[in-house]
C-alpha atoms as a PDB file:
ATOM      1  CA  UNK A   1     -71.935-181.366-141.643  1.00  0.00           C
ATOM      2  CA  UNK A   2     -74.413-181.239-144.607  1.00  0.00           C
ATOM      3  CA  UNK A   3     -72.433-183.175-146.903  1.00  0.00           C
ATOM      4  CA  UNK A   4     -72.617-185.986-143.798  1.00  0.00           C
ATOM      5  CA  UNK A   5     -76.022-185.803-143.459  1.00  0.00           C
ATOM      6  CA  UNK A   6     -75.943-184.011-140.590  1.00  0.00           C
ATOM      7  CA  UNK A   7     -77.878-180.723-141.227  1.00  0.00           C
ATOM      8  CA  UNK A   8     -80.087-180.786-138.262  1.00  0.00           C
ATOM      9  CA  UNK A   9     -77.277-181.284-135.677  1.00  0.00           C
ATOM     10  CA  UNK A  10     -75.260-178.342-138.034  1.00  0.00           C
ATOM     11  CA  UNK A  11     -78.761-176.027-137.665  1.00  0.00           C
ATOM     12  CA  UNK A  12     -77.830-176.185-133.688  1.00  0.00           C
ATOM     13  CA  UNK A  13     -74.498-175.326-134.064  1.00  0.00           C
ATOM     14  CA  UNK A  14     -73.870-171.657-132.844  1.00  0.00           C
ATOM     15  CA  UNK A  15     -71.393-170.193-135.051  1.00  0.00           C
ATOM     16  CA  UNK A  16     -72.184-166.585-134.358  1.00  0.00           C
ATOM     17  CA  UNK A  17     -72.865-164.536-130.824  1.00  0.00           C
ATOM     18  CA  UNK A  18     -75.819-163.990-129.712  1.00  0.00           C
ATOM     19  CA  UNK A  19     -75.082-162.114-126.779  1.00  0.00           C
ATOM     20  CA  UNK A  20     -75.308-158.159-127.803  1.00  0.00           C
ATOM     21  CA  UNK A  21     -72.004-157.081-126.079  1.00  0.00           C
ATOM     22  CA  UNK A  22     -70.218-159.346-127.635  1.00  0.00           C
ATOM     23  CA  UNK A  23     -71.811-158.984-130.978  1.00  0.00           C
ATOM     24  CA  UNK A  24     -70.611-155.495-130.434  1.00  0.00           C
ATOM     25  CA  UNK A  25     -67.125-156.402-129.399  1.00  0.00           C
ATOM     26  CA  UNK A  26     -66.460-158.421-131.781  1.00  0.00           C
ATOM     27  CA  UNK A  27     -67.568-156.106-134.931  1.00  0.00           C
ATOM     28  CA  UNK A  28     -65.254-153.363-133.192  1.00  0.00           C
ATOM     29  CA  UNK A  29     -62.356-156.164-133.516  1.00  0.00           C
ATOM     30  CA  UNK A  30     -63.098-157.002-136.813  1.00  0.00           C
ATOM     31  CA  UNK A  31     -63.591-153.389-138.135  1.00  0.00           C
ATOM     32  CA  UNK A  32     -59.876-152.347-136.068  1.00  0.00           C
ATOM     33  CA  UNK A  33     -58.341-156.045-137.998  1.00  0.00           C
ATOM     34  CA  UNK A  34     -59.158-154.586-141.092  1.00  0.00           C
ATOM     35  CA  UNK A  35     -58.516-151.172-141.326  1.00  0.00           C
ATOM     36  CA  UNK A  36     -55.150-151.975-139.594  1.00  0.00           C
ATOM     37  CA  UNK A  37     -54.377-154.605-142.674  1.00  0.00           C
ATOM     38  CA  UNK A  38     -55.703-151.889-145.269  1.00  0.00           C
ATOM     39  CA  UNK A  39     -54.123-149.280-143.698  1.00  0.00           C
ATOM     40  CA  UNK A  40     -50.383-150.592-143.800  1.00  0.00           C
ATOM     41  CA  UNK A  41     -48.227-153.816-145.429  1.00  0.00           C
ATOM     42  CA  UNK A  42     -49.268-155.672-142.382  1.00  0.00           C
ATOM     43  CA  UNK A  43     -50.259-159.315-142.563  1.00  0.00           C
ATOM     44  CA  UNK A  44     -52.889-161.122-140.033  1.00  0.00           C
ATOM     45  CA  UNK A  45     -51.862-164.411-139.924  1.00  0.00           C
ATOM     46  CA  UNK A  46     -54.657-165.731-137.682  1.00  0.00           C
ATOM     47  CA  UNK A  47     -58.218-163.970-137.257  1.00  0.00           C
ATOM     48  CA  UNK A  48     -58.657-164.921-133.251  1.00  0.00           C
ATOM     49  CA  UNK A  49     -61.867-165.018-133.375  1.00  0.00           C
ATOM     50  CA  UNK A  50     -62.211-167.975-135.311  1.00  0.00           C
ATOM     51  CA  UNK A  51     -60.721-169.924-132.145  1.00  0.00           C
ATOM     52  CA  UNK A  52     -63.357-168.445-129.538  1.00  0.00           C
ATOM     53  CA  UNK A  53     -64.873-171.706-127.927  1.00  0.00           C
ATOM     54  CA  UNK A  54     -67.374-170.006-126.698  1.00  0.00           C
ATOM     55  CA  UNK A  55     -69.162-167.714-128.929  1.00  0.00           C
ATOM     56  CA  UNK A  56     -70.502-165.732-126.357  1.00  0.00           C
ATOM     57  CA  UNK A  57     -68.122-164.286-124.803  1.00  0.00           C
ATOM     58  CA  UNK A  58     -65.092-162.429-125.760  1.00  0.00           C
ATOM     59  CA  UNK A  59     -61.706-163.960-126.254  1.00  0.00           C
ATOM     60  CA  UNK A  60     -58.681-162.888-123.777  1.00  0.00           C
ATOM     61  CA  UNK A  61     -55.506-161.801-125.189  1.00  0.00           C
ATOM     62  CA  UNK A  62     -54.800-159.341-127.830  1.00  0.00           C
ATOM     63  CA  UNK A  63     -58.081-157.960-130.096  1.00  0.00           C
ATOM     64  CA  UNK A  64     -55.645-157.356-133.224  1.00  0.00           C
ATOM     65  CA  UNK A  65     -51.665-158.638-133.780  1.00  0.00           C
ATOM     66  CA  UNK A  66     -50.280-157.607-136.579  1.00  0.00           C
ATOM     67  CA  UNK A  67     -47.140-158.645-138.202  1.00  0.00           C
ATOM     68  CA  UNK A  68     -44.557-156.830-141.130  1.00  0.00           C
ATOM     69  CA  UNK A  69     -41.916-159.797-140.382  1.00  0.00           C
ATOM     70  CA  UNK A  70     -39.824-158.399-143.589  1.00  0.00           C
ATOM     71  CA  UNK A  71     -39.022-155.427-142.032  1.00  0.00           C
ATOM     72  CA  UNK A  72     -36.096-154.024-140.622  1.00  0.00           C
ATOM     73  CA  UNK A  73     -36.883-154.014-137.673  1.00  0.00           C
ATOM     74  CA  UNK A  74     -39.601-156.743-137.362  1.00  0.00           C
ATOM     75  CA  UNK A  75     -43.075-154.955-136.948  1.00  0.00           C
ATOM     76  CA  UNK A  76     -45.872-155.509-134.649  1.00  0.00           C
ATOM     77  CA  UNK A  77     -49.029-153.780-134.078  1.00  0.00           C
ATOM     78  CA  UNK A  78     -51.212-154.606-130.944  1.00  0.00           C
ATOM     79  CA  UNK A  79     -54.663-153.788-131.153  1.00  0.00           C
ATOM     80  CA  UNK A  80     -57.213-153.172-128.983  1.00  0.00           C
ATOM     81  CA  UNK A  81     -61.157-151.885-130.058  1.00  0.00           C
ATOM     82  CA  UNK A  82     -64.400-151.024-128.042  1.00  0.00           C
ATOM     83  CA  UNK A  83     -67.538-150.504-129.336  1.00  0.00           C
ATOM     84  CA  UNK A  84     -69.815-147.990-127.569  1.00  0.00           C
ATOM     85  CA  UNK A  85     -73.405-147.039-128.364  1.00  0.00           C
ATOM     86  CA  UNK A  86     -72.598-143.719-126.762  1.00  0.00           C
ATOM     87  CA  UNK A  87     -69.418-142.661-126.500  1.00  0.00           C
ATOM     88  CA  UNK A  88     -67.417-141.438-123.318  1.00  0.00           C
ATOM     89  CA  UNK A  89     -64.153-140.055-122.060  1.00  0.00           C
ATOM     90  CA  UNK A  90     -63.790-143.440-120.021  1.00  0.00           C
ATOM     91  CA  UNK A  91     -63.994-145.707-122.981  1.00  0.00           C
ATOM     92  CA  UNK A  92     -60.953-143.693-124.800  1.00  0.00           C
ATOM     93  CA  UNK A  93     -59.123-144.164-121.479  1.00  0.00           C
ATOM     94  CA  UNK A  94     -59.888-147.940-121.236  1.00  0.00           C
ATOM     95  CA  UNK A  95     -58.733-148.270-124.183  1.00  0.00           C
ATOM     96  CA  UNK A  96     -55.591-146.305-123.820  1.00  0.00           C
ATOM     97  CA  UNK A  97     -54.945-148.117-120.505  1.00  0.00           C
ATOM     98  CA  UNK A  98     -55.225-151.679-121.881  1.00  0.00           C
ATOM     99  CA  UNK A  99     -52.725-150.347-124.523  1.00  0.00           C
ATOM    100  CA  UNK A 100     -50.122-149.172-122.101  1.00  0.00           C
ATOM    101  CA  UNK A 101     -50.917-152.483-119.923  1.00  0.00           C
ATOM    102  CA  UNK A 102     -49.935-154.657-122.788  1.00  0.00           C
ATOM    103  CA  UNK A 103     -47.060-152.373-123.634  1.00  0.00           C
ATOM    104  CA  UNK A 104     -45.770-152.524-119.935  1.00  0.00           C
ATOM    105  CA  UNK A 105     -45.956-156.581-120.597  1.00  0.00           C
ATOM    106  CA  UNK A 106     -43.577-156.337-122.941  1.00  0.00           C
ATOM    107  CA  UNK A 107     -44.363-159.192-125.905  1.00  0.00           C
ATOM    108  CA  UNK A 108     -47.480-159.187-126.941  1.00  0.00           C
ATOM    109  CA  UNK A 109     -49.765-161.735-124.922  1.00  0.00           C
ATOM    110  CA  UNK A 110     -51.206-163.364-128.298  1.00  0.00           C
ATOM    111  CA  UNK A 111     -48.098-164.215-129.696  1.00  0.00           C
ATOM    112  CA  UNK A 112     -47.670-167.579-129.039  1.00  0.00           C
ATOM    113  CA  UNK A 113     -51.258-168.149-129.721  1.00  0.00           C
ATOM    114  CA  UNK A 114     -50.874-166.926-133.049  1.00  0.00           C
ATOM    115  CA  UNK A 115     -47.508-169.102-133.761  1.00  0.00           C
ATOM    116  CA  UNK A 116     -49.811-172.405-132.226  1.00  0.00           C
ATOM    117  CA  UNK A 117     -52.515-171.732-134.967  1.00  0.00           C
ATOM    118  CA  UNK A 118     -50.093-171.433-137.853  1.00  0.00           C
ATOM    119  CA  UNK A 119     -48.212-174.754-137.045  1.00  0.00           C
ATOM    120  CA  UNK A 120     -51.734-176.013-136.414  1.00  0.00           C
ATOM    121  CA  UNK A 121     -52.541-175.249-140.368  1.00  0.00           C
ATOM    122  CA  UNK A 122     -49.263-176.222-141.085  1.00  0.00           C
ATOM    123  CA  UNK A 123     -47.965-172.776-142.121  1.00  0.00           C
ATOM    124  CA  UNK A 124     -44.474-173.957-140.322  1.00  0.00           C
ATOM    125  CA  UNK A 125     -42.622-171.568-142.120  1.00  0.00           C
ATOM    126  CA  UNK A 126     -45.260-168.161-140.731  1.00  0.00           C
ATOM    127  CA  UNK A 127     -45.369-169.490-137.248  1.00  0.00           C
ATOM    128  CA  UNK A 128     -41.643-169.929-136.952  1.00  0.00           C
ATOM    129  CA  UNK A 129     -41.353-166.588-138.092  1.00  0.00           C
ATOM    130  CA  UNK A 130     -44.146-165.295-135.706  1.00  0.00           C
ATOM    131  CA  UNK A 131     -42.198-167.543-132.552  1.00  0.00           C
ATOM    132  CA  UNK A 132     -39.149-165.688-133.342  1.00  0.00           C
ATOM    133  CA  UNK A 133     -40.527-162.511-132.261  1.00  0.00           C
ATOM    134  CA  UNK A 134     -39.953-162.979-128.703  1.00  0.00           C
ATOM    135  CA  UNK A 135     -36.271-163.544-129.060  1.00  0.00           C
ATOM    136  CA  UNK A 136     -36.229-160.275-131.250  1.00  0.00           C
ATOM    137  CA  UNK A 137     -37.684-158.598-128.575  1.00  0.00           C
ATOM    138  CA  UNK A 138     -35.410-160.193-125.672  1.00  0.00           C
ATOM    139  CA  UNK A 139     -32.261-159.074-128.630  1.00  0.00           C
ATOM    140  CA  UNK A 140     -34.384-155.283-128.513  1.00  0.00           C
ATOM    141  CA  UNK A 141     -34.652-155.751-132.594  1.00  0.00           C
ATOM    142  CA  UNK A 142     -38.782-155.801-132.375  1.00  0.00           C
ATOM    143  CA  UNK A 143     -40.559-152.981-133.333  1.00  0.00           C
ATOM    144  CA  UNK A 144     -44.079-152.719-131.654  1.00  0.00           C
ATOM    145  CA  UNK A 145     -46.991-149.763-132.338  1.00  0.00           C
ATOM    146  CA  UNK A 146     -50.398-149.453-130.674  1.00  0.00           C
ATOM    147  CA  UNK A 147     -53.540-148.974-132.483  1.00  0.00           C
ATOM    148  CA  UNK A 148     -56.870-148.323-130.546  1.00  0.00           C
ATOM    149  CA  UNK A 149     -60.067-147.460-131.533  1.00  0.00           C
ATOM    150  CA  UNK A 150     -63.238-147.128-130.581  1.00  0.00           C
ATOM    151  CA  UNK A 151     -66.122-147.334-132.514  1.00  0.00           C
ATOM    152  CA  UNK A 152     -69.529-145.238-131.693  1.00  0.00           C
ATOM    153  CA  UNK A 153     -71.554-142.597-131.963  1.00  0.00           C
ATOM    154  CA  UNK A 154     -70.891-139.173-133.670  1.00  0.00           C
ATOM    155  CA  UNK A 155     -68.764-137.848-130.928  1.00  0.00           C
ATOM    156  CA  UNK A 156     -66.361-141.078-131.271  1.00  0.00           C
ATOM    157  CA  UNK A 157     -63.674-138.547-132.618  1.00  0.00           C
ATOM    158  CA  UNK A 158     -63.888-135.383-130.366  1.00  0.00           C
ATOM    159  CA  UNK A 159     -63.742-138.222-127.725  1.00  0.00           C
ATOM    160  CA  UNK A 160     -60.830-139.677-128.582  1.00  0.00           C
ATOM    161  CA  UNK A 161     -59.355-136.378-129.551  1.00  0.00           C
ATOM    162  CA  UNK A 162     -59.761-134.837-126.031  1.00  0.00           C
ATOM    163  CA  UNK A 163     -59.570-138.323-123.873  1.00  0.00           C
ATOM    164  CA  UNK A 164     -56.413-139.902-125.379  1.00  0.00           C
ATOM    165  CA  UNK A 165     -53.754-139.497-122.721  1.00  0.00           C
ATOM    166  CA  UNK A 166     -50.045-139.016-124.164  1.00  0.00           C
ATOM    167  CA  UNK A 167     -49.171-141.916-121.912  1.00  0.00           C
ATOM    168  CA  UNK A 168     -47.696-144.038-123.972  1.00  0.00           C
ATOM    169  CA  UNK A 169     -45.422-142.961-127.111  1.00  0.00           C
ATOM    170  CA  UNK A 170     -46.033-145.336-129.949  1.00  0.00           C
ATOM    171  CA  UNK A 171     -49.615-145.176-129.541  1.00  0.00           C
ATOM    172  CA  UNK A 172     -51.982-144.333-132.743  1.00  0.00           C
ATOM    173  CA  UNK A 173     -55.935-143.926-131.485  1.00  0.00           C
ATOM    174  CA  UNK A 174     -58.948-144.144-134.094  1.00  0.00           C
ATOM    175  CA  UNK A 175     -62.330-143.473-134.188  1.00  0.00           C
ATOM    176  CA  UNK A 176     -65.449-144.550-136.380  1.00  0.00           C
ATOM    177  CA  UNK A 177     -68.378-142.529-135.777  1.00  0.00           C
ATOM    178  CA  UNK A 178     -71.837-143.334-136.852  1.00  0.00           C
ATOM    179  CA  UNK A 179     -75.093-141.922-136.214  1.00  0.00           C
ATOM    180  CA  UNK A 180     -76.454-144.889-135.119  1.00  0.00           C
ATOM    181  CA  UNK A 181     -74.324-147.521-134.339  1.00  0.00           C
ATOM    182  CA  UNK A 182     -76.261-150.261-132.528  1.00  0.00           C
ATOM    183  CA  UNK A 183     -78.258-149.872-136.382  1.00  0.00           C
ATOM    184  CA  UNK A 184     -74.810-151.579-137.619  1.00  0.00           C
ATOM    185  CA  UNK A 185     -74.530-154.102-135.439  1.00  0.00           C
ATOM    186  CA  UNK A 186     -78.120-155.577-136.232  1.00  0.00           C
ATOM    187  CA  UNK A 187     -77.492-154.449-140.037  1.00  0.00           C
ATOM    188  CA  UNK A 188     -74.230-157.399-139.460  1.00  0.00           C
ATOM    189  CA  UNK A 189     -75.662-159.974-137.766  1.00  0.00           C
ATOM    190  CA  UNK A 190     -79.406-160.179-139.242  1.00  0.00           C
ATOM    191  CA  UNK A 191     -78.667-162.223-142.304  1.00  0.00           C
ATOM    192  CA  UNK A 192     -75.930-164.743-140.904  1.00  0.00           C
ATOM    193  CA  UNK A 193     -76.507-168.535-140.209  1.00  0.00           C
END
């Protein structure tokens, strides 16, 4: 919008959150996106958050989708984070709960979101790939895992070491602790546009 000569309408744009839970969320989702793409040969075709119309609030659906679509079987890893300034017993078991929701569900709710995108940006090729997930999983040839985590305080990992229910069997549960956490979140947002 600069280049147009436009940089006082683009200085009223809101690219970023201001709203502290969501600031929150969304650093939890990003944090979970990448250690889940670090952590494995998993690709993340489409960052969600990029999409949110509405800065302020959190986007429905999945917080992470994950794809290996060269495996054998196809691999998908549903993701969900929380960010707590103090951790608790009931966040672990949110967590844990939207897990096994999603699971119960069957394909992953973000799917065809993530397929739209890709044909959006012309990646035809990715997002047929992507699409052809949910007839793998109608065929029973989809492999999905679960990966929760919840970021927090110092006590993020006894919590989610005594809290994490074995209620669902393909279910892996993280934790980032930090002394001060809500220090992080301002640390992230204090020097963007």
């Amino acid at each position: 919008m600069k280049a147009a000569g436009f940089a006082a309408q683009q200085a009223s744009l809101q690219r970023f959150p201001t709203n502290d839970s969501t600031r929150k969320g969304n650093l939890a989702e990003v944090v979970l996106a990448e250690y889940v793409v670090a952590a494995n040969t998993l690709t993340l075709p489409v960052y969600r958050l990029r999409y949110n119309p509405n800065v302020d609030q959190s986007m429905k659906g999945d917080d992470v989708l994950a794809f290996d679509l060269d495996a054998k079987p196809v691999r998908i890893v549903v993701g969900e984070a929380k960010f707590r300034g103090v951790s608790t017993n009931a966040a672990v078991k949110e967590i844990v709960e939207g897990l096994v929701r999603s699971h119960k569900a069957g394909i992953p709710v973000s799917l065809q979101f993530v397929a739209e995108r890709l044909f959006e940006a012309n990646q035809t090729e990715l997002g047929t790939k992507v699409l052809n997930c949910a007839t793998l999983f109608a065929r029973g040839e989809l492999h999905i895992d679960y990966v929760g985590m919840l970021l927090s305080d110092a006590q993020a990992a006894t919590r989610v070491d005594t809290a994490t229910p074995a209620s669902l069997h393909r279910l892996a549960m993280i934790s980032l602790g930090l002394a001060d956490p809500d220090a992080l979140v301002t640390d992230c947002y204090e020097k963007l546009e």
